[in-house]
N, C-alpha and C. Protein backbone atom coordinates (compact mmCIF):
# COMPACT_ATOMS: atom_id res chain seq x y z
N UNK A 1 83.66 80.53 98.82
CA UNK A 1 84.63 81.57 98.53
C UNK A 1 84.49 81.99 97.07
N UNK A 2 84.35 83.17 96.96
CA UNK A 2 84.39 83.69 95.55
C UNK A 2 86.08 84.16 95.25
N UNK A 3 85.91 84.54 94.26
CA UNK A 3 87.39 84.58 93.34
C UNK A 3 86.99 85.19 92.32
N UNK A 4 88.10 86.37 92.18
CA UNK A 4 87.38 87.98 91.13
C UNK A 4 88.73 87.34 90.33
N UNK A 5 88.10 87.72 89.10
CA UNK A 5 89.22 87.53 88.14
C UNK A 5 89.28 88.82 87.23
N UNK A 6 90.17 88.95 86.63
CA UNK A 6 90.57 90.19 85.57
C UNK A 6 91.33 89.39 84.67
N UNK A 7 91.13 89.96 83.23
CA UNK A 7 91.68 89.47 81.97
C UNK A 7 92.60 90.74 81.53
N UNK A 8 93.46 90.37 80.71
CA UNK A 8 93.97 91.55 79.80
C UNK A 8 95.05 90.70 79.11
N UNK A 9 95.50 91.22 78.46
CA UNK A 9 96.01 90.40 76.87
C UNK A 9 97.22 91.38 77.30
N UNK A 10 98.65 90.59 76.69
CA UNK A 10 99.88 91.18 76.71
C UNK A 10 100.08 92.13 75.36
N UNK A 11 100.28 93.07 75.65
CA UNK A 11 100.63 93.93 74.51
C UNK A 11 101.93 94.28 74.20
N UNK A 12 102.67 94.74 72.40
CA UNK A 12 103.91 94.80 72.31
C UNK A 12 104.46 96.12 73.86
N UNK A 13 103.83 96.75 74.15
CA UNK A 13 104.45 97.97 74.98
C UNK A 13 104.96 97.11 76.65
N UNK A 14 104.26 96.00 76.61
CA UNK A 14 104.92 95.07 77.86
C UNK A 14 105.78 94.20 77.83
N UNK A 15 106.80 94.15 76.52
CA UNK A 15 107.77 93.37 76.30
C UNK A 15 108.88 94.05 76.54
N UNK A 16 109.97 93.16 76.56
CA UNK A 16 111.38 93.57 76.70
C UNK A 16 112.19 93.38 75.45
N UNK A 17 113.63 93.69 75.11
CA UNK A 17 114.19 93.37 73.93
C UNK A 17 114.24 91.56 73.68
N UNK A 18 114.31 90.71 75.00
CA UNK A 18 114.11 89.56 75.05
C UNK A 18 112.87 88.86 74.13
N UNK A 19 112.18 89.49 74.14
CA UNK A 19 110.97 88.92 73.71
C UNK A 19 109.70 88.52 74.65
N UNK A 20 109.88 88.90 76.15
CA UNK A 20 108.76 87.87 77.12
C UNK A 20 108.71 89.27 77.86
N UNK A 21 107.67 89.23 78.58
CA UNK A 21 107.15 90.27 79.39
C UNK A 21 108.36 90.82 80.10
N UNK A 22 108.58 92.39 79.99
CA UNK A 22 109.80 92.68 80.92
C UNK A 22 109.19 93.20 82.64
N UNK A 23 109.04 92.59 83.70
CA UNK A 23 108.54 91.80 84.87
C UNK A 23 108.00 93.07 85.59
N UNK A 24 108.70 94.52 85.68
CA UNK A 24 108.43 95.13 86.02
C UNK A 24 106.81 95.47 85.52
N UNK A 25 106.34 95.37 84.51
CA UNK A 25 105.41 95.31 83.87
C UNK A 25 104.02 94.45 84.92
N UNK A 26 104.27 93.37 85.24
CA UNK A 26 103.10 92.79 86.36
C UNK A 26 103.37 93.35 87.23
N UNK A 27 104.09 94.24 88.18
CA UNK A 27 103.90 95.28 89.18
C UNK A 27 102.21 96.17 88.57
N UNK A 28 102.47 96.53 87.59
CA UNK A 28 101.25 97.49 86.96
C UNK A 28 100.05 96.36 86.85
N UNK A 29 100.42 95.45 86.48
CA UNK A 29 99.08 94.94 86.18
C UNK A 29 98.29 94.09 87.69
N UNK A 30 99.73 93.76 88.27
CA UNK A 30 98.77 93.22 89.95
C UNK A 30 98.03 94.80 90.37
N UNK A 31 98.26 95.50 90.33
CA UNK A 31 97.61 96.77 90.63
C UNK A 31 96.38 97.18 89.82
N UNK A 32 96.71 96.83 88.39
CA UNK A 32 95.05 97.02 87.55
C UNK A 32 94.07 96.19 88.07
N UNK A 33 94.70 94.55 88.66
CA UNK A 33 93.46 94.11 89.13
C UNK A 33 93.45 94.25 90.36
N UNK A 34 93.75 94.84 91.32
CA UNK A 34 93.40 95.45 92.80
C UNK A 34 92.24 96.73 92.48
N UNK A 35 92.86 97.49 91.77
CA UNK A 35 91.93 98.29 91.08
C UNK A 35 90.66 97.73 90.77
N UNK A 36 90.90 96.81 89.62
CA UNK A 36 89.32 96.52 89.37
C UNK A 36 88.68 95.61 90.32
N UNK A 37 89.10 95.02 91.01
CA UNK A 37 88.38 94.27 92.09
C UNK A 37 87.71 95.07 93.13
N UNK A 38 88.70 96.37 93.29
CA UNK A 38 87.86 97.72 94.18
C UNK A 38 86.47 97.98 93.16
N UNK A 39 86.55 98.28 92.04
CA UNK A 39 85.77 98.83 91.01
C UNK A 39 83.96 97.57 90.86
N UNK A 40 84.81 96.73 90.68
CA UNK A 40 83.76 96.13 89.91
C UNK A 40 83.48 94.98 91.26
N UNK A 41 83.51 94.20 91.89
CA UNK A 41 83.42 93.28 93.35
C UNK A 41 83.68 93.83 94.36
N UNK A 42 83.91 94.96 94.80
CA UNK A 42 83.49 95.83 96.20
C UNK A 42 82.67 96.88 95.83
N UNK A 43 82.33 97.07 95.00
CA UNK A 43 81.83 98.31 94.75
C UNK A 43 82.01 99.27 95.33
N UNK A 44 83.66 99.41 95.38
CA UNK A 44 84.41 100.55 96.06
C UNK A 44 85.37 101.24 95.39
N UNK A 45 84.77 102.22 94.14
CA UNK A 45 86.32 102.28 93.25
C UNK A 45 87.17 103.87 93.38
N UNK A 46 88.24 103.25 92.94
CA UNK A 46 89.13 104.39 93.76
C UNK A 46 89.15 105.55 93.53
N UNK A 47 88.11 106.21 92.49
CA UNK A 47 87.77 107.41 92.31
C UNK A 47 87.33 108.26 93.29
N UNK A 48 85.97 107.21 94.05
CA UNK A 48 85.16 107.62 94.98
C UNK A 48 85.88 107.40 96.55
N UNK A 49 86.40 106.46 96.15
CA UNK A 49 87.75 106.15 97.65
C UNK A 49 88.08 107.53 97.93
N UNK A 50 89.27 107.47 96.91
CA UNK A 50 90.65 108.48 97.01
C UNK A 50 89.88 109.60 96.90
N UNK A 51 89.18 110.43 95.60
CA UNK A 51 89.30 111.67 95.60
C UNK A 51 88.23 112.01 96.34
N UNK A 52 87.15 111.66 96.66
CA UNK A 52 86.31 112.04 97.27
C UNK A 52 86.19 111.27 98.85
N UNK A 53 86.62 109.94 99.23
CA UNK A 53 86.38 110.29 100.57
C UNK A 53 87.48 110.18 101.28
N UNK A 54 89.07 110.31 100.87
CA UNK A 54 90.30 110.53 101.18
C UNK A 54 91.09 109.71 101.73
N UNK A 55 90.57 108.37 100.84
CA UNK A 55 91.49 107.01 101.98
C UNK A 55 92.06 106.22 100.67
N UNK A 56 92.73 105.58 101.13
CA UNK A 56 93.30 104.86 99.83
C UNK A 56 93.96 103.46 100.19
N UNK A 57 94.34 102.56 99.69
CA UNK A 57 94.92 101.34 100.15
C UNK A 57 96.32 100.99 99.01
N UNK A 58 97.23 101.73 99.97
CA UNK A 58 98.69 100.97 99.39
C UNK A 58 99.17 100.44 99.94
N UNK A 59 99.92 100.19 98.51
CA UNK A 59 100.59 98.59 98.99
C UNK A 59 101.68 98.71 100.25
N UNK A 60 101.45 97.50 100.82
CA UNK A 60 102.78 97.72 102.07
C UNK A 60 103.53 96.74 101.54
N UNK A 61 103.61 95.59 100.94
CA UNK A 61 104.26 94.52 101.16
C UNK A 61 103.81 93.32 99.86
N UNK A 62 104.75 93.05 98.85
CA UNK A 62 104.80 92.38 98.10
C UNK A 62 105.46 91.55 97.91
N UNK A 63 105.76 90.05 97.45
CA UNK A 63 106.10 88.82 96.81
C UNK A 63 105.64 88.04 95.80
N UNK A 64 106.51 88.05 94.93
CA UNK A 64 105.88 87.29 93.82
C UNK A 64 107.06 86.62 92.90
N UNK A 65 106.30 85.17 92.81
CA UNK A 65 107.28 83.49 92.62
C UNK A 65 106.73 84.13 90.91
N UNK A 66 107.31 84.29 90.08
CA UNK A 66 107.82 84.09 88.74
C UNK A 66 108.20 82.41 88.42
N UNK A 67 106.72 81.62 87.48
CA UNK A 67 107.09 80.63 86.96
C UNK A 67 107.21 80.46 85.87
N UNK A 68 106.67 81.12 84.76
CA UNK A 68 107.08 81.09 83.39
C UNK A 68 106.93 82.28 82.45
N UNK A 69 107.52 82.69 82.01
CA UNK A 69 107.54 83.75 81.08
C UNK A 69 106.26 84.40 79.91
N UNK A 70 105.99 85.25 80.20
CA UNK A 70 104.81 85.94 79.40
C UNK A 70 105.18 86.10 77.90
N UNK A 71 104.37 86.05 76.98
CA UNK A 71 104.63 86.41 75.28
C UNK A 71 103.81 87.26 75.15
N UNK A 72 103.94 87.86 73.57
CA UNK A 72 103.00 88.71 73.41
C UNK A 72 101.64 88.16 72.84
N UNK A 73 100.64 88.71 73.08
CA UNK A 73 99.34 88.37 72.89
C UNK A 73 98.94 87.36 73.61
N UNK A 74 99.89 87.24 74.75
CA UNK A 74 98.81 86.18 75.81
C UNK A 74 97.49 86.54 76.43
N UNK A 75 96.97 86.10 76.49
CA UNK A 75 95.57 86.03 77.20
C UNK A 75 95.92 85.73 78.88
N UNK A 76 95.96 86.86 79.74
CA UNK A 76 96.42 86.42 81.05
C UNK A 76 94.79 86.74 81.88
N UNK A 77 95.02 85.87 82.51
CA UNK A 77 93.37 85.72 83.72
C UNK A 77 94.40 85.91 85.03
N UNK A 78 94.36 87.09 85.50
CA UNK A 78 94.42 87.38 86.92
C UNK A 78 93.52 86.98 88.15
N UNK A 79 93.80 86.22 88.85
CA UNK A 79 92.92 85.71 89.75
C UNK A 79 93.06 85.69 91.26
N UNK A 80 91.61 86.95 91.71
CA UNK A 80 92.23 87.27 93.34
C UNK A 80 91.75 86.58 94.23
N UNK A 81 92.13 86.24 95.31
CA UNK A 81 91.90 85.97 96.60
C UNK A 81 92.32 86.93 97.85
N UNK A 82 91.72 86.53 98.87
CA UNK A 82 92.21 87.38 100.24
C UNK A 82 92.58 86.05 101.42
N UNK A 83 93.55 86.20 101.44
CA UNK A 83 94.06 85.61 102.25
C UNK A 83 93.60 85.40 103.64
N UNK A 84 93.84 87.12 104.22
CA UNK A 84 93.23 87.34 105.61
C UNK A 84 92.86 89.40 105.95
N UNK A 85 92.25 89.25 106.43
CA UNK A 85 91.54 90.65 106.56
C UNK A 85 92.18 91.12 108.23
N UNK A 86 92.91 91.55 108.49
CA UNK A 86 93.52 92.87 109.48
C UNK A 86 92.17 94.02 109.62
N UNK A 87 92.79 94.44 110.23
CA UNK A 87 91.90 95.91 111.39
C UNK A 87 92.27 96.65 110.39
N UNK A 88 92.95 97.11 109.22
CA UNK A 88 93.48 98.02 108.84
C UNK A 88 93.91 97.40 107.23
N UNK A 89 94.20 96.66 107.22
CA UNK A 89 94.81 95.75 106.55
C UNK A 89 94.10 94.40 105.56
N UNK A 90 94.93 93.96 104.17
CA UNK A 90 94.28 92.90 104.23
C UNK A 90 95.40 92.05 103.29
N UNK A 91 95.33 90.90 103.56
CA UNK A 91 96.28 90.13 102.98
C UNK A 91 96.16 89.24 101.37
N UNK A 92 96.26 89.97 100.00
CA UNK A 92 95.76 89.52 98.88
C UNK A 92 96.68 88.55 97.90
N UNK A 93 95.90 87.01 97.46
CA UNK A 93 96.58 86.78 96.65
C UNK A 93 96.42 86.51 95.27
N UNK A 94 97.27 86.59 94.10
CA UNK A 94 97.27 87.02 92.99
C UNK A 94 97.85 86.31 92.21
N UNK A 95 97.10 85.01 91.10
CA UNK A 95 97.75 84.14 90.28
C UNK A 95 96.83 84.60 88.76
N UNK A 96 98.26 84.62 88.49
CA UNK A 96 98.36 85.27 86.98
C UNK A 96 98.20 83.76 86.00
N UNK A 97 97.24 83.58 85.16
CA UNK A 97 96.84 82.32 84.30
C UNK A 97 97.16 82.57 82.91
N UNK A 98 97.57 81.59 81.84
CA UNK A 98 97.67 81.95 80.63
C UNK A 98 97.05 80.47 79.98
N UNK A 99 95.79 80.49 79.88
CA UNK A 99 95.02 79.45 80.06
C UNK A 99 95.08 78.38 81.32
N UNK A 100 96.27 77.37 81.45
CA UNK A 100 95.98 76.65 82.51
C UNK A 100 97.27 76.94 83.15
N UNK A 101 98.64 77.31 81.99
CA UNK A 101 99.75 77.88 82.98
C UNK A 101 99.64 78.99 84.02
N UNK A 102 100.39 78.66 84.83
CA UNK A 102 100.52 79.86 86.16
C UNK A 102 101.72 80.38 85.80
N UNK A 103 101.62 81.72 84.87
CA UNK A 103 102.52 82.86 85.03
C UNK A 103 103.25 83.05 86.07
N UNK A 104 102.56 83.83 87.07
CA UNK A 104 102.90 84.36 88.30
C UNK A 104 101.73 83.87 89.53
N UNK A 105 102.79 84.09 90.83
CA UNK A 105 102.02 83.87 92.12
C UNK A 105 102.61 85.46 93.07
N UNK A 106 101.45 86.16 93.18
CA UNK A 106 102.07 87.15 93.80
C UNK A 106 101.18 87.06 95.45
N UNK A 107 101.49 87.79 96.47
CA UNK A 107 100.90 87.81 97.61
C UNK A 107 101.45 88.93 98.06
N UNK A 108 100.45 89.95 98.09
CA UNK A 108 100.92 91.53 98.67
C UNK A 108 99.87 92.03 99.97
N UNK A 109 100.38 92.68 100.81
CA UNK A 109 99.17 93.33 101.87
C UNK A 109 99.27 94.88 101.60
N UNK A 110 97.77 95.11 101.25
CA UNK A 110 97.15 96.73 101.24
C UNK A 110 96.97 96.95 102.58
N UNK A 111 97.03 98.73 102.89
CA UNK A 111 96.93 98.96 103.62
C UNK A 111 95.52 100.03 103.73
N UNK A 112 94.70 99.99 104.32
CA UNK A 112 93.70 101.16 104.13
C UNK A 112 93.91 102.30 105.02
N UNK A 113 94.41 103.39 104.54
CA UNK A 113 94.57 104.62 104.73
C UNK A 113 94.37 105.49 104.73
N UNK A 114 94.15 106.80 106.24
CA UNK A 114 93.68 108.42 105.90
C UNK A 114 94.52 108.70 104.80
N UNK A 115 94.63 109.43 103.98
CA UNK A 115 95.47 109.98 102.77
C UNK A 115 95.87 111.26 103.47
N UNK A 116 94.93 112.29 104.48
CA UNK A 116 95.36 113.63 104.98
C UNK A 116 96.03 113.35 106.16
N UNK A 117 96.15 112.11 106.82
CA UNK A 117 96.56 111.80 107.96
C UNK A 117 97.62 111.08 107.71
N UNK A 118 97.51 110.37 106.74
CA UNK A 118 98.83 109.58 106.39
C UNK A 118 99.00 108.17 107.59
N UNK A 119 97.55 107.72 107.84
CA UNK A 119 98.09 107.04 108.79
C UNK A 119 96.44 105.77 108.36
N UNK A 120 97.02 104.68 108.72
CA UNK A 120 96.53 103.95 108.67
C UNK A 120 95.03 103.65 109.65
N UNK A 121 94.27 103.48 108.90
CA UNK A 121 92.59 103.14 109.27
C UNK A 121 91.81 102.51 109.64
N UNK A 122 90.77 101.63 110.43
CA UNK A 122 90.20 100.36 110.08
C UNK A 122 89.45 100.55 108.86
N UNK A 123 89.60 99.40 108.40
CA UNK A 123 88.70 98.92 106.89
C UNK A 123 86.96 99.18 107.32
N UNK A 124 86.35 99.64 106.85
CA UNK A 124 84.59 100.38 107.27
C UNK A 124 84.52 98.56 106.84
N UNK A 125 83.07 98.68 108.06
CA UNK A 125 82.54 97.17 108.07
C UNK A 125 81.93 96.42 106.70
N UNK A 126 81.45 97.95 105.88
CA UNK A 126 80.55 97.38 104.58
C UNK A 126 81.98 97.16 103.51
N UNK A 127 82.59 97.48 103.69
CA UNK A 127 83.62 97.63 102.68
C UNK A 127 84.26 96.22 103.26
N UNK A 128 84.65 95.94 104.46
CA UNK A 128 85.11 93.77 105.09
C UNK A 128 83.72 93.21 104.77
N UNK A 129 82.66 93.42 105.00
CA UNK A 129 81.84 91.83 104.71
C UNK A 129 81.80 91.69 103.06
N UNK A 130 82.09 93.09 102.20
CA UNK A 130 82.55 92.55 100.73
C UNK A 130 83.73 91.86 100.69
N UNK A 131 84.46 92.29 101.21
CA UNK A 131 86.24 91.44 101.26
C UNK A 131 86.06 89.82 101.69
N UNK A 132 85.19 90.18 102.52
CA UNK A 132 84.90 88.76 103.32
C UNK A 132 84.34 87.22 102.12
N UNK A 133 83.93 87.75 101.09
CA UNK A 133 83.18 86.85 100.37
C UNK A 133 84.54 86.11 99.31
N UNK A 134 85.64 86.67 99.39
CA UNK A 134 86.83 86.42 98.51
C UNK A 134 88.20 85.66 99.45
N UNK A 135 87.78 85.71 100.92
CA UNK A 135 88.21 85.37 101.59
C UNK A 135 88.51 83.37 102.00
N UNK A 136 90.26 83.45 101.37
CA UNK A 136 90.32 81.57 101.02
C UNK A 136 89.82 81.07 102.37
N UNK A 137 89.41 79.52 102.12
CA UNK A 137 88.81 78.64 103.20
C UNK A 137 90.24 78.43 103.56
N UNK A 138 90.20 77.99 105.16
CA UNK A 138 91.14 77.74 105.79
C UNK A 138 90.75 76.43 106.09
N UNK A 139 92.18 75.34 105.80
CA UNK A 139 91.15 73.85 105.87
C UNK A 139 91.42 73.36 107.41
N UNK A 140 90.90 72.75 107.63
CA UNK A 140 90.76 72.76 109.37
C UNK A 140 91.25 71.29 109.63
């Protein structure tokens, strides 16, 4: 099983008057690395998705366990997995690292979608046997 990771550093514009990441803020960033995991480990990025071949994958369905509070200038390692791959669908999960702490645990399902149809798609086969390689072992 492979495992795509994304980095990005907390900046003052992701804080709150509190001082620690204000939360709404990892909504954007579980999405920068869905993004770059389309971009850079499917070699499917959403430029060429969305504007040119008219499908897109939003989100249907999110959760995410908040364990410790973000500062500024953390060094966060986003780290994806796929849970499980649907006809249409796929089930992703998302632990946010700040060296060895676990920030966040999020688990959301994309949906792959006509954009002119508004209706949900199967996932093209070349686009699942990339998904497939990120896909957690199930222990038996």
């Amino acid at each position: 099983m492979s495992v795509f990771e994304h980095r990005r550093a907390i900046r003052f514009a992701d804080m709150d008057p509190a001082g620690i990441v204000f939360y709404p803020r990892y909504f954007e960033m579980i999405n920068e690395t869905v993004e770059a995991w389309f971009r850079e480990a499917l070699d499917h990025g959403f430029d060429e998705m969305i504007l040119k071949e008219r499908f897109g994958v939003p989100l249907a369905r999110i959760e995410v366990d908040f364990k410790t509070p973000g500062g500024l200038d953390d060094e966060l390692v986003f780290r994806l997995t796929v849970e499980r791959i649907g006809g249409a669908s796929a089930a992703l999960r998302i632990r946010a690292l700040c060296g060895e702490e676990v920030r966040f645990e999020a688990r959301l399902t994309i949906v792959y979608l006509d954009i002119d149809a508004h209706k949900p798609t199967p996932i093209p086969d070349g686009l699942r046997a990339r998904m497939t390689d990120f896909l957690e072992e199930v222990e038996r």
